[in-house]
PDB file of N, CA and C in Angstrom:
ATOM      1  N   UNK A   1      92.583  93.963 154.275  1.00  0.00           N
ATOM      2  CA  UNK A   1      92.978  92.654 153.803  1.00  0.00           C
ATOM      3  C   UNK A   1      93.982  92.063 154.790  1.00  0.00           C
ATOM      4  N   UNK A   2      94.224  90.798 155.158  1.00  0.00           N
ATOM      5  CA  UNK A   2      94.937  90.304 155.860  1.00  0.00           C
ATOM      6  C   UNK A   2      96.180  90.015 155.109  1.00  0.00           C
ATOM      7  N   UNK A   3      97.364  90.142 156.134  1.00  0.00           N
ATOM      8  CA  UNK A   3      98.295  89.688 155.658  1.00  0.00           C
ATOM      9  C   UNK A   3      98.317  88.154 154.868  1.00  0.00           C
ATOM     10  N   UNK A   4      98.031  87.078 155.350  1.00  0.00           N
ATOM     11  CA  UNK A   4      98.272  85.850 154.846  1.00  0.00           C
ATOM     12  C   UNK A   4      97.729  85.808 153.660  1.00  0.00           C
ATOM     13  N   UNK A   5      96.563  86.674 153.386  1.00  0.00           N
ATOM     14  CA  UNK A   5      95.720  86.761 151.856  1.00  0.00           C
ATOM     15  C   UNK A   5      96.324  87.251 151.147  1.00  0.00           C
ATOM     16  N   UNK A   6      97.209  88.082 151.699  1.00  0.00           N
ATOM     17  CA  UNK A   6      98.261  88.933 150.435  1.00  0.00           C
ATOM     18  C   UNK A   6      98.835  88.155 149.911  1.00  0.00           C
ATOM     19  N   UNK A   7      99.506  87.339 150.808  1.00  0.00           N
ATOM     20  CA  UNK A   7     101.061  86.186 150.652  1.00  0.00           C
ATOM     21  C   UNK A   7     100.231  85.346 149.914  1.00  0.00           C
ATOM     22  N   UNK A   8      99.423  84.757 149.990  1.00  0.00           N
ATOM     23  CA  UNK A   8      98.541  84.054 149.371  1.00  0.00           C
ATOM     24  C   UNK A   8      98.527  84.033 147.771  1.00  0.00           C
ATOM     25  N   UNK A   9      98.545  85.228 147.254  1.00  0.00           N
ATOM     26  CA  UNK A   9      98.645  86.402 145.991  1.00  0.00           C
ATOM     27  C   UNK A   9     100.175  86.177 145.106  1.00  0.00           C
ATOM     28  N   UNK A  10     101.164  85.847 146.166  1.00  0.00           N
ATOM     29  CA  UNK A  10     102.377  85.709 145.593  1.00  0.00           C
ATOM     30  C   UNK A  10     102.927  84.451 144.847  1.00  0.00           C
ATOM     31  N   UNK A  11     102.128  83.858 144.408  1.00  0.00           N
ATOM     32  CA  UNK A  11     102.681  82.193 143.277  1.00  0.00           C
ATOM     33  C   UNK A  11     103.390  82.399 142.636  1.00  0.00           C
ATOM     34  N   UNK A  12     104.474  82.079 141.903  1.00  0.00           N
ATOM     35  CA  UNK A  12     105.557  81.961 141.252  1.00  0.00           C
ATOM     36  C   UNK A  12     106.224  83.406 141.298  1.00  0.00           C
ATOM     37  N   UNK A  13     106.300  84.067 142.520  1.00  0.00           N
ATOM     38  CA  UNK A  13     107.158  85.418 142.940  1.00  0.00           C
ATOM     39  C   UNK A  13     108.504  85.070 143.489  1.00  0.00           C
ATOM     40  N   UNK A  14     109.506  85.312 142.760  1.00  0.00           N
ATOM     41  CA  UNK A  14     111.017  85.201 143.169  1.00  0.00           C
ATOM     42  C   UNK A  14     111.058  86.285 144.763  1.00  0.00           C
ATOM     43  N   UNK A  15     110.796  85.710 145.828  1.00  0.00           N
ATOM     44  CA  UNK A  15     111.140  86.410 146.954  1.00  0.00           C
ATOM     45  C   UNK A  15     112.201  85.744 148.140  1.00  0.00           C
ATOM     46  N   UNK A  16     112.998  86.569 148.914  1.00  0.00           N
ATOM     47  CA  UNK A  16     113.785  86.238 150.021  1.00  0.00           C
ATOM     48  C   UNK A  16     112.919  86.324 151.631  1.00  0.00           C
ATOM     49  N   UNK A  17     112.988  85.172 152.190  1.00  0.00           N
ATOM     50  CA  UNK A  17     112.537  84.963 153.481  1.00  0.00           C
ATOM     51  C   UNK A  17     113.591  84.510 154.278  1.00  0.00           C
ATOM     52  N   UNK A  18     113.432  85.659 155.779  1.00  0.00           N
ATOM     53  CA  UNK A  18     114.073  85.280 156.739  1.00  0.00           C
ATOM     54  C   UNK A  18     113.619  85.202 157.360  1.00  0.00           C
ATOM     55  N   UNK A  19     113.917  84.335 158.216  1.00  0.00           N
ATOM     56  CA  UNK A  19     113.529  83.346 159.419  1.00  0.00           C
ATOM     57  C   UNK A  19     113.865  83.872 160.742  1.00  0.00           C
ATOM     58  N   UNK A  20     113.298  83.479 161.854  1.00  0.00           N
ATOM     59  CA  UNK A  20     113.116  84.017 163.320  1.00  0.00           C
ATOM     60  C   UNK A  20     114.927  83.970 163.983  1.00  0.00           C
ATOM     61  N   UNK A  21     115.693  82.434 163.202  1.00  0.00           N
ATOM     62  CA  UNK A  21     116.961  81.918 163.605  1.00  0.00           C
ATOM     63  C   UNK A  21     118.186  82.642 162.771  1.00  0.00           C
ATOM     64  N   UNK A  22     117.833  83.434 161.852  1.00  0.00           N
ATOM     65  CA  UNK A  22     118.773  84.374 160.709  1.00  0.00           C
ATOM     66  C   UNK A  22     118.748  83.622 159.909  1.00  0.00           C
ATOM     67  N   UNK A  23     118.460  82.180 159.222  1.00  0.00           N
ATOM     68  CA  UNK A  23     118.764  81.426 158.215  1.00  0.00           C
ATOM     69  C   UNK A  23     117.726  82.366 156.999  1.00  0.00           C
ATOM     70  N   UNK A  24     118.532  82.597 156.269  1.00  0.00           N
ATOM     71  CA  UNK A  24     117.433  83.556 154.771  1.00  0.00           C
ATOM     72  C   UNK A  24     116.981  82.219 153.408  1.00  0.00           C
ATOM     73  N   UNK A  25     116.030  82.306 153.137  1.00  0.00           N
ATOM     74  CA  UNK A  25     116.011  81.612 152.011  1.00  0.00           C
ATOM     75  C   UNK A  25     115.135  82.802 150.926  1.00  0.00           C
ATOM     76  N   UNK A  26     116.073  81.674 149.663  1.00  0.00           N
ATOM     77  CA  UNK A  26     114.996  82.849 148.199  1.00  0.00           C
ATOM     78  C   UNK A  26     114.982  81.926 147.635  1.00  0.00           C
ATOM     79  N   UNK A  27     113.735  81.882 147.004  1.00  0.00           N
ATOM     80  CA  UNK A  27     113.566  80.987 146.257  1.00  0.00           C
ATOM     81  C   UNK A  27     112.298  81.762 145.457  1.00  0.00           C
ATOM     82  N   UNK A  28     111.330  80.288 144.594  1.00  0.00           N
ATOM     83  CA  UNK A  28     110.034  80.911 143.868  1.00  0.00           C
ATOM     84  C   UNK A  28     108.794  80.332 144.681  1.00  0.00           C
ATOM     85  N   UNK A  29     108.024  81.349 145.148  1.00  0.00           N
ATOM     86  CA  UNK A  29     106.958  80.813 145.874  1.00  0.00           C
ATOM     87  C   UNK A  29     106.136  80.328 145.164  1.00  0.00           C
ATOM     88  N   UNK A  30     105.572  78.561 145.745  1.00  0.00           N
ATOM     89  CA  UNK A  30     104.601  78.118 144.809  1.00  0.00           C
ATOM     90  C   UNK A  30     103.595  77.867 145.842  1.00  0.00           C
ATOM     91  N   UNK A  31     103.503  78.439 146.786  1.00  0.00           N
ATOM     92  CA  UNK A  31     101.887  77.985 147.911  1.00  0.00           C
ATOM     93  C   UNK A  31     101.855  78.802 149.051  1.00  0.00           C
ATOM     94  N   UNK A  32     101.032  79.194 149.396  1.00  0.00           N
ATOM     95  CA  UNK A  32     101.247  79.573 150.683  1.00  0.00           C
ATOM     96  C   UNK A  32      99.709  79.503 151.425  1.00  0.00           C
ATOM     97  N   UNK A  33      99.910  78.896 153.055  1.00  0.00           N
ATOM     98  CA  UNK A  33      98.487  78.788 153.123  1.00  0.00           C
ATOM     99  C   UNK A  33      97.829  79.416 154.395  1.00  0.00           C
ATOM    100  N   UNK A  34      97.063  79.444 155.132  1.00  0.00           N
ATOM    101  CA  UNK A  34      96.377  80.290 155.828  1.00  0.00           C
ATOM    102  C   UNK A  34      97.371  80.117 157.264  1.00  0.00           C
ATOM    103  N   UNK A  35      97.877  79.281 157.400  1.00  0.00           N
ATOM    104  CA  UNK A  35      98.727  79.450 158.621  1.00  0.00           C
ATOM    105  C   UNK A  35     100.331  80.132 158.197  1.00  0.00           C
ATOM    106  N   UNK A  36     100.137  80.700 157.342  1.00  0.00           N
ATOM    107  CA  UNK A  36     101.202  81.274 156.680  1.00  0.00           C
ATOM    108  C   UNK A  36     102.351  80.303 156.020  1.00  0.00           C
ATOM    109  N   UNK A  37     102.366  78.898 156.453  1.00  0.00           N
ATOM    110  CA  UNK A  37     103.721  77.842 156.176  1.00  0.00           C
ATOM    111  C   UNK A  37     103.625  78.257 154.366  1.00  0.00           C
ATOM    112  N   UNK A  38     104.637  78.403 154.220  1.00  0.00           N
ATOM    113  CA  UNK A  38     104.896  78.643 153.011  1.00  0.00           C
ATOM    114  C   UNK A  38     106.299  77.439 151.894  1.00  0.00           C
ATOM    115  N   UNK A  39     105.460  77.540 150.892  1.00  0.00           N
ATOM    116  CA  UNK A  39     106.107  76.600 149.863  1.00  0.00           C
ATOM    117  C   UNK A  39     106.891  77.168 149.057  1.00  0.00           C
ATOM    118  N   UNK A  40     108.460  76.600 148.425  1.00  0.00           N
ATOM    119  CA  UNK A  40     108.964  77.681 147.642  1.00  0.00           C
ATOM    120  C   UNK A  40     109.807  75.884 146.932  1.00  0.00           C
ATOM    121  N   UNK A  41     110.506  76.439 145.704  1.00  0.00           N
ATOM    122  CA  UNK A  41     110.845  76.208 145.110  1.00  0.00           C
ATOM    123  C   UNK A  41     112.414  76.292 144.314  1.00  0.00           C
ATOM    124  N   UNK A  42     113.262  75.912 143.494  1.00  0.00           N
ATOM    125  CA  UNK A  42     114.530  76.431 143.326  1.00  0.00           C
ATOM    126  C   UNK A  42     114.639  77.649 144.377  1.00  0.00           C
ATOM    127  N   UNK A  43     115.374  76.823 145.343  1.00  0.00           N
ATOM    128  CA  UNK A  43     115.256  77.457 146.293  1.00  0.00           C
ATOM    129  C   UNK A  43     116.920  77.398 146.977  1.00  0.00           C
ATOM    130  N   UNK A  44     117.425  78.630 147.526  1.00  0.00           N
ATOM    131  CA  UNK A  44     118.924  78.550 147.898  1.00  0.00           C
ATOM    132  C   UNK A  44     118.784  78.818 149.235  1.00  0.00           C
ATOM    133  N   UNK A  45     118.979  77.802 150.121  1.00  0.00           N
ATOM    134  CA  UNK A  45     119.335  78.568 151.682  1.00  0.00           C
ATOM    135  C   UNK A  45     120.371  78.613 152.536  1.00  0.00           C
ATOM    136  N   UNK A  46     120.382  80.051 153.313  1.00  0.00           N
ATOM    137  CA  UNK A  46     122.078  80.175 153.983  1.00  0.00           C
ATOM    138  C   UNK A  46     121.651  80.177 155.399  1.00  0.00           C
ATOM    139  N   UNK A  47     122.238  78.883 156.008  1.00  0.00           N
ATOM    140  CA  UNK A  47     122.245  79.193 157.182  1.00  0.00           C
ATOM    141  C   UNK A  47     122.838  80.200 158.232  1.00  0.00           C
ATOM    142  N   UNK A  48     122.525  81.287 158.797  1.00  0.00           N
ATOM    143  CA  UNK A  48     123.411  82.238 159.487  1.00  0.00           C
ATOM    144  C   UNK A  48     124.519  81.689 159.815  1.00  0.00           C
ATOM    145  N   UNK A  49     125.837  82.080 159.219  1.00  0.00           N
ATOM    146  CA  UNK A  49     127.136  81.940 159.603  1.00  0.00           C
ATOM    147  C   UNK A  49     127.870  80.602 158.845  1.00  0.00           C
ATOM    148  N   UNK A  50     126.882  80.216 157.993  1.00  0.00           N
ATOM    149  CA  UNK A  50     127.636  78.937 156.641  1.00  0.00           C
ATOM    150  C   UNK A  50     127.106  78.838 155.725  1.00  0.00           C
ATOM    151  N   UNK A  51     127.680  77.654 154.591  1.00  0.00           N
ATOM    152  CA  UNK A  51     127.429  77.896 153.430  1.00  0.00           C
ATOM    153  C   UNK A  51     126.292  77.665 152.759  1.00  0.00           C
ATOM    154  N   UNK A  52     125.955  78.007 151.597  1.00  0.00           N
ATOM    155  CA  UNK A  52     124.641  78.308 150.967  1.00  0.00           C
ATOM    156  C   UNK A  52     124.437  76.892 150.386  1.00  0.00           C
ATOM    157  N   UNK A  53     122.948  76.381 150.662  1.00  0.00           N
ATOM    158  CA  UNK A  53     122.983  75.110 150.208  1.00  0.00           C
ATOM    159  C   UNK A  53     121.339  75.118 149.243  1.00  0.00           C
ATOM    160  N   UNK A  54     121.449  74.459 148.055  1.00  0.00           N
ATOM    161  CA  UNK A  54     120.445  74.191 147.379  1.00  0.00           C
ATOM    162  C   UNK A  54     119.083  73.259 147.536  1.00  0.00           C
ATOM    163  N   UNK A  55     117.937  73.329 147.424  1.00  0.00           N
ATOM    164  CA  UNK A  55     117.163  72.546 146.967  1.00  0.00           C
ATOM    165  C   UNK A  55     116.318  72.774 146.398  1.00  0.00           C
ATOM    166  N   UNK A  56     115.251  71.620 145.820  1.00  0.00           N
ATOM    167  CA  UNK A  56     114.465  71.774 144.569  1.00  0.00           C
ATOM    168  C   UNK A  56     113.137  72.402 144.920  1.00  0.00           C
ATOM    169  N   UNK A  57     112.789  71.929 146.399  1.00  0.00           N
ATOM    170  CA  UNK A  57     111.775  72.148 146.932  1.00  0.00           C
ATOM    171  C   UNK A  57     111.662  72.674 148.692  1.00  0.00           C
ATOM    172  N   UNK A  58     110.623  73.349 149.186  1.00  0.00           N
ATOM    173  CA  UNK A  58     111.223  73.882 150.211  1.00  0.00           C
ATOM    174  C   UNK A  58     109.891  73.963 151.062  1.00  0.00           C
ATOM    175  N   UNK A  59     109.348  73.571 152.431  1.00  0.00           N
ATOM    176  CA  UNK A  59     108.632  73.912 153.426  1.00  0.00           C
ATOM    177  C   UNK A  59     109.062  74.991 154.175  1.00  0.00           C
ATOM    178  N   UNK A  60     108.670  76.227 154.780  1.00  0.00           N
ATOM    179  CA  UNK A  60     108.934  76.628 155.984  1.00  0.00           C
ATOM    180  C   UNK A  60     107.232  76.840 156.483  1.00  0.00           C
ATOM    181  N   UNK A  61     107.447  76.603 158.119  1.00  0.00           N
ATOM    182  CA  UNK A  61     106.231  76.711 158.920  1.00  0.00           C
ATOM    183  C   UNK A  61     106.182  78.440 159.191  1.00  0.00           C
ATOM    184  N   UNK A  62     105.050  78.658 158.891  1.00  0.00           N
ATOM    185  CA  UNK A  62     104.681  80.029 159.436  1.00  0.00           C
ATOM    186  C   UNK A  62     105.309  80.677 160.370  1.00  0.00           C
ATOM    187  N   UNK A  63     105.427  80.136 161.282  1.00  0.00           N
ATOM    188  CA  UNK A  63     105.452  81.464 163.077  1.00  0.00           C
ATOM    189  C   UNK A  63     107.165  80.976 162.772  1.00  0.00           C
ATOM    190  N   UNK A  64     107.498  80.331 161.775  1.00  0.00           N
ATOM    191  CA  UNK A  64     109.328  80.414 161.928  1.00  0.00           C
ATOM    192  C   UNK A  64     109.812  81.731 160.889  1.00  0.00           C
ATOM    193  N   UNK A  65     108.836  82.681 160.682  1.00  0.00           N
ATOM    194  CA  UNK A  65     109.062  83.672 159.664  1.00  0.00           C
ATOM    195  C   UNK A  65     109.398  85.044 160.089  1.00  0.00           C
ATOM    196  N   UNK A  66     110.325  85.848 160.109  1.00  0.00           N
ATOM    197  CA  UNK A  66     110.783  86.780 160.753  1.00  0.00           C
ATOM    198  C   UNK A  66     109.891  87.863 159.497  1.00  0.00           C
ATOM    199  N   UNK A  67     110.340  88.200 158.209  1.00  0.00           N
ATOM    200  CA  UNK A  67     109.719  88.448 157.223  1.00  0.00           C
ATOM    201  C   UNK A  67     110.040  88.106 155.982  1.00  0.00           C
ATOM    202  N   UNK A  68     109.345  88.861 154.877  1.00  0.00           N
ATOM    203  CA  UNK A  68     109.536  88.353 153.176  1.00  0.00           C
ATOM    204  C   UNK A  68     110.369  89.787 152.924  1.00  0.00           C
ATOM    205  N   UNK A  69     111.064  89.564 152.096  1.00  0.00           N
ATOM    206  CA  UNK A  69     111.548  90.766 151.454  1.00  0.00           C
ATOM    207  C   UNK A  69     110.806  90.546 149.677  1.00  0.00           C
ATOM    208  N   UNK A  70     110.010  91.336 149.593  1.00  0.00           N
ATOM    209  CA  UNK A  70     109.247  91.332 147.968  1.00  0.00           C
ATOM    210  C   UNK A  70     110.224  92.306 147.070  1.00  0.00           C
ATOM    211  N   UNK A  71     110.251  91.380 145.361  1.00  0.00           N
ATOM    212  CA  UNK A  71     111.455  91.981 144.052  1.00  0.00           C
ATOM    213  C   UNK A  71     110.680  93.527 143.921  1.00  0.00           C
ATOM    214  N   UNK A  72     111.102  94.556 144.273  1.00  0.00           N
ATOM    215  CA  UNK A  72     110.653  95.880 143.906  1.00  0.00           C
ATOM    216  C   UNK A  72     109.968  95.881 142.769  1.00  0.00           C
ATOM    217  N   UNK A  73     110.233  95.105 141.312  1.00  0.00           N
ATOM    218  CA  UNK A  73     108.954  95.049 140.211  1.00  0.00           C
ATOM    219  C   UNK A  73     107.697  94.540 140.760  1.00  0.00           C
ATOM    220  N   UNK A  74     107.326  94.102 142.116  1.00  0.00           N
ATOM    221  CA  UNK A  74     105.828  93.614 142.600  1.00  0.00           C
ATOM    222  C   UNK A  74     105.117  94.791 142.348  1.00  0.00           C
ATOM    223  N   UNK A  75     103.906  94.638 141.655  1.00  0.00           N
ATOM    224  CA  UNK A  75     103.426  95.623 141.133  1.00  0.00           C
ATOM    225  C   UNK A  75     102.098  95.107 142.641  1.00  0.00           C
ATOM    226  N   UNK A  76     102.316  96.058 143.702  1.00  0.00           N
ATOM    227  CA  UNK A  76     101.677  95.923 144.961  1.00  0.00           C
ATOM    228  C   UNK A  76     100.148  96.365 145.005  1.00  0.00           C
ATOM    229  N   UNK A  77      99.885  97.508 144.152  1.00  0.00           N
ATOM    230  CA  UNK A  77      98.950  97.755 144.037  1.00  0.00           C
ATOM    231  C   UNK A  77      97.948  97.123 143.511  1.00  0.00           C
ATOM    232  N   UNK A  78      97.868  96.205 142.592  1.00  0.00           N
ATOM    233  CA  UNK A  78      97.443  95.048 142.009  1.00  0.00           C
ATOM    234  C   UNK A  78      96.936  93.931 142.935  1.00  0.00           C
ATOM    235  N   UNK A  79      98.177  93.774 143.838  1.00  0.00           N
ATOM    236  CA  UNK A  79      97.820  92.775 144.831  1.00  0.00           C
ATOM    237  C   UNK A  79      97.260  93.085 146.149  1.00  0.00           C
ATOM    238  N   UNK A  80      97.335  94.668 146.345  1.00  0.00           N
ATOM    239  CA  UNK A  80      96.210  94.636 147.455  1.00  0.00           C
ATOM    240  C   UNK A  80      95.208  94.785 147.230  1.00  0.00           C
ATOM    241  N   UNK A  81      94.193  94.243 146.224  1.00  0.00           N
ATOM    242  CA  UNK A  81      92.904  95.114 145.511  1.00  0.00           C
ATOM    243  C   UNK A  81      92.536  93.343 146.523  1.00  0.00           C
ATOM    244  N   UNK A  82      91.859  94.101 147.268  1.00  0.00           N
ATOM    245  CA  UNK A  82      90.970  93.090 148.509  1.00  0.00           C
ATOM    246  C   UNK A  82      89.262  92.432 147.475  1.00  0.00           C
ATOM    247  N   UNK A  83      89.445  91.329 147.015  1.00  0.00           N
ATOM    248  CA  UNK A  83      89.223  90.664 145.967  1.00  0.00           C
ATOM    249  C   UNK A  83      87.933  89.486 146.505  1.00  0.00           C
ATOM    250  N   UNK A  84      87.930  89.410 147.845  1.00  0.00           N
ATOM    251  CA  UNK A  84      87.272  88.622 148.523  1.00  0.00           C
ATOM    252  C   UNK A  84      85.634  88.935 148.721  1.00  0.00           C
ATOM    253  N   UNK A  85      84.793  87.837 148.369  1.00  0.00           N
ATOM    254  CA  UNK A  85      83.493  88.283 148.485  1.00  0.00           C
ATOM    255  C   UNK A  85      82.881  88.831 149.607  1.00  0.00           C
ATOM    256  N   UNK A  86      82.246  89.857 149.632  1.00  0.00           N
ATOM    257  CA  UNK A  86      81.324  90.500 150.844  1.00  0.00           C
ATOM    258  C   UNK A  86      80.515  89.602 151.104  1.00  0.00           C
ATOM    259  N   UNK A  87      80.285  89.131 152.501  1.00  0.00           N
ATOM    260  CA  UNK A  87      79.323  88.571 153.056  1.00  0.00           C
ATOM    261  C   UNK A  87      78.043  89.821 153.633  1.00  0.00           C
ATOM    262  N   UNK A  88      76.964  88.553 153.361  1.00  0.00           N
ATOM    263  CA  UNK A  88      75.512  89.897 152.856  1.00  0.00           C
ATOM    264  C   UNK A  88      75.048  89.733 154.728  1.00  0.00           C
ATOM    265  N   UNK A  89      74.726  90.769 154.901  1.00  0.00           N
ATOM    266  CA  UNK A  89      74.205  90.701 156.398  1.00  0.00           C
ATOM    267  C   UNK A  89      73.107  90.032 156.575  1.00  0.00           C
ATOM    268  N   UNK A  90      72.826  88.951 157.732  1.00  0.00           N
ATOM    269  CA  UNK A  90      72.094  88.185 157.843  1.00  0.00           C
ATOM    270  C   UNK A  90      70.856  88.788 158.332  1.00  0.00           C
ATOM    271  N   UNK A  91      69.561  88.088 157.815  1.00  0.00           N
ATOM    272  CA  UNK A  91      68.144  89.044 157.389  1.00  0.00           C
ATOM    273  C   UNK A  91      67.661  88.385 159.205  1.00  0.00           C
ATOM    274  N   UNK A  92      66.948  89.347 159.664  1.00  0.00           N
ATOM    275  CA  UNK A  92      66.444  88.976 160.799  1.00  0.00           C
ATOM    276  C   UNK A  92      65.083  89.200 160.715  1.00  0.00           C
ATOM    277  N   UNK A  93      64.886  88.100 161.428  1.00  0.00           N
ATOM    278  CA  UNK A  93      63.650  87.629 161.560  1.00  0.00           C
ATOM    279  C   UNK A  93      62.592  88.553 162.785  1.00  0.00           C
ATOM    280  N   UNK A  94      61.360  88.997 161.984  1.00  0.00           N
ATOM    281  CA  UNK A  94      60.749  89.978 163.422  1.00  0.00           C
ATOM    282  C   UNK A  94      59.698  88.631 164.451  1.00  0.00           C
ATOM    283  N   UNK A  95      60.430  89.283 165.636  1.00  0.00           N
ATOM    284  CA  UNK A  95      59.499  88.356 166.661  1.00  0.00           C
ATOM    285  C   UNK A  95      60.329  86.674 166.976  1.00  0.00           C
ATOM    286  N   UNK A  96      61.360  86.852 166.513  1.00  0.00           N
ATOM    287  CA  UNK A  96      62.383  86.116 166.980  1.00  0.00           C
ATOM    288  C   UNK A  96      63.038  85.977 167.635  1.00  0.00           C
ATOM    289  N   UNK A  97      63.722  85.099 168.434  1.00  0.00           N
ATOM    290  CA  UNK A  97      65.486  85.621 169.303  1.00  0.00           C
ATOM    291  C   UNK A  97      65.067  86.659 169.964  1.00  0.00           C
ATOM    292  N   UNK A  98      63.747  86.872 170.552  1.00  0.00           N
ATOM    293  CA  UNK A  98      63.844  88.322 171.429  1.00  0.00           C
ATOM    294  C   UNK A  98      63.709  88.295 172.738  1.00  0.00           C
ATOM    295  N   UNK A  99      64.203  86.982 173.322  1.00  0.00           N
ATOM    296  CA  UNK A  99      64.499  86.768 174.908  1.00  0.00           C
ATOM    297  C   UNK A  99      63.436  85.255 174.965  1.00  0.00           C
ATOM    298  N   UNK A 100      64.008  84.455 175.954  1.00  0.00           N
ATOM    299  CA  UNK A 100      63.343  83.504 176.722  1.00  0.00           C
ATOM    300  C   UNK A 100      61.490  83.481 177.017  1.00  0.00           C
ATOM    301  N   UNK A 101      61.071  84.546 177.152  1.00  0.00           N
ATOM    302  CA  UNK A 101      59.938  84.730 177.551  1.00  0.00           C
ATOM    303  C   UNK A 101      59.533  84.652 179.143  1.00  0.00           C
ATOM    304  N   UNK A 102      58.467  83.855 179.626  1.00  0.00           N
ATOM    305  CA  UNK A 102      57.930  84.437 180.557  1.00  0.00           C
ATOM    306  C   UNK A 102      57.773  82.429 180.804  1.00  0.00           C
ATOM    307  N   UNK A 103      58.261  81.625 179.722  1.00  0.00           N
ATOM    308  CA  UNK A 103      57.477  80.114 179.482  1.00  0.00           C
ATOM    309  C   UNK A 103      58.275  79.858 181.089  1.00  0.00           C
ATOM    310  N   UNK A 104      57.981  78.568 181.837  1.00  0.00           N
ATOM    311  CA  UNK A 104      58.556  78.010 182.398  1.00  0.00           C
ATOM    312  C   UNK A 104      58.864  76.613 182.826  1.00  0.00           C
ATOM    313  N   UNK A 105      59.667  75.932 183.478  1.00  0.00           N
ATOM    314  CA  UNK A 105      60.296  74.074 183.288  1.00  0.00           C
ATOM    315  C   UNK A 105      60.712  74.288 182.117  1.00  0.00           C
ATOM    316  N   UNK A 106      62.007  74.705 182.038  1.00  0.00           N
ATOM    317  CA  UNK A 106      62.797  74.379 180.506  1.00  0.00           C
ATOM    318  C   UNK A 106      64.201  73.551 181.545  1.00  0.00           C
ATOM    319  N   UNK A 107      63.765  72.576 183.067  1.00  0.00           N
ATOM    320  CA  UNK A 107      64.726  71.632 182.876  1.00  0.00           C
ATOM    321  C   UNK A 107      66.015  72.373 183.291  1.00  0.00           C
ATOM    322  N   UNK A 108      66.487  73.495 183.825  1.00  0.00           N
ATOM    323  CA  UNK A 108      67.513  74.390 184.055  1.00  0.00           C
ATOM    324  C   UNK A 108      66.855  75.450 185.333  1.00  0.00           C
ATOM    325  N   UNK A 109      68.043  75.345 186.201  1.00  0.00           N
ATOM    326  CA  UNK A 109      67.801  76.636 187.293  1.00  0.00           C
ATOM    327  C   UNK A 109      67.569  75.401 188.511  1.00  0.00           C
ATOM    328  N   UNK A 110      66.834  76.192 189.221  1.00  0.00           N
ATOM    329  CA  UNK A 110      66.970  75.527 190.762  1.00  0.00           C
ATOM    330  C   UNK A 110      65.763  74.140 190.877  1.00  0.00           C
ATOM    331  N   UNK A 111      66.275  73.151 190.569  1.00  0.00           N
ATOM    332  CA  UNK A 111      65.586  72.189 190.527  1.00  0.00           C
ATOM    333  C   UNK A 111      64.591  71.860 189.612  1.00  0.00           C
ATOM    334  N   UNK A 112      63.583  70.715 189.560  1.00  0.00           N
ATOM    335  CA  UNK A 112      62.718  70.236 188.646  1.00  0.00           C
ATOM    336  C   UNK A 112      61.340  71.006 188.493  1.00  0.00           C
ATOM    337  N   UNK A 113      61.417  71.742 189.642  1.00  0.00           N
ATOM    338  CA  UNK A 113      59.715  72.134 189.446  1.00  0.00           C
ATOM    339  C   UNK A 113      58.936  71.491 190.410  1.00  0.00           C
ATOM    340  N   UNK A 114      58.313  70.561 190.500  1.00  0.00           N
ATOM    341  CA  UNK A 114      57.503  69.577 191.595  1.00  0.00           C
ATOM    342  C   UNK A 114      56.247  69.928 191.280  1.00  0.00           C
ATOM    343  N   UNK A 115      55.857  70.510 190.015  1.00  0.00           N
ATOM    344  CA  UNK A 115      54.341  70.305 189.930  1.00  0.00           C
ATOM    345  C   UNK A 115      53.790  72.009 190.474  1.00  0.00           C
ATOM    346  N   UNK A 116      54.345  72.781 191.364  1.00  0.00           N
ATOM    347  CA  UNK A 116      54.301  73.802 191.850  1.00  0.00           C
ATOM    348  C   UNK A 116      54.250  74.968 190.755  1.00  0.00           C
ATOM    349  N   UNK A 117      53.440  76.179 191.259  1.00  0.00           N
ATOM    350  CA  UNK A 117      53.311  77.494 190.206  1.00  0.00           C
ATOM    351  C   UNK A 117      53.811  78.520 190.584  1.00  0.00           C
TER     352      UNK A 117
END
């Protein structure tokens, strides 16, 4: 399972994220999407080295994510059960796709042809 599918899994999970710059935020995750940018909610953030400041709602972009710290009650096992449909292997066709052949003038290679065999 991929990481982002996990995170994906986490909606209304009280977790702490720190960032690449030391700034930590915790808040309640309400989105998270395939580029990892993640959405959170009552959300408190401390910038490394000042004070802790509130808001209601919260963006961070993906690749600014150092990691998540998950509440030890995450019942993990639950959420790695890889949940995603199997794709069915594609049926091949006999006498298909089995090379170019022998045809020739398909318009490509060293010139037009000129009528010549």
């Amino acid at each position: 399972m991929k990481l982002v599918r996990f995170l994906m899994k986490l909606n209304n999970e009280t977790v702490t994220i720190e960032l690449k710059n030391g700034t930590v935020a915790q808040g309640t995750v309400s989105g998270v999407d395939v580029a990892m940018n993640t959405y959170m909610k009552n959300v408190k953030v401390t910038v490394k080295g000042k004070n802790t400041v509130n808001y209601d709602t919260l963006s961070i972009r993906g690749n600014n994510i150092r990691y998540y710290l998950l509440p030890d009650s995450l019942n993990l096992d639950a959420l790695l059960i890889d949940d995603t449909p199997q794709q069915k292997a594609p049926k091949v066709q006999v006498g298909m796709g089995r090379g170019r052949g022998r045809g020739r003038g398909r318009g490509r290679g060293r010139g037009a042809g000129r009528g010549r065999f």
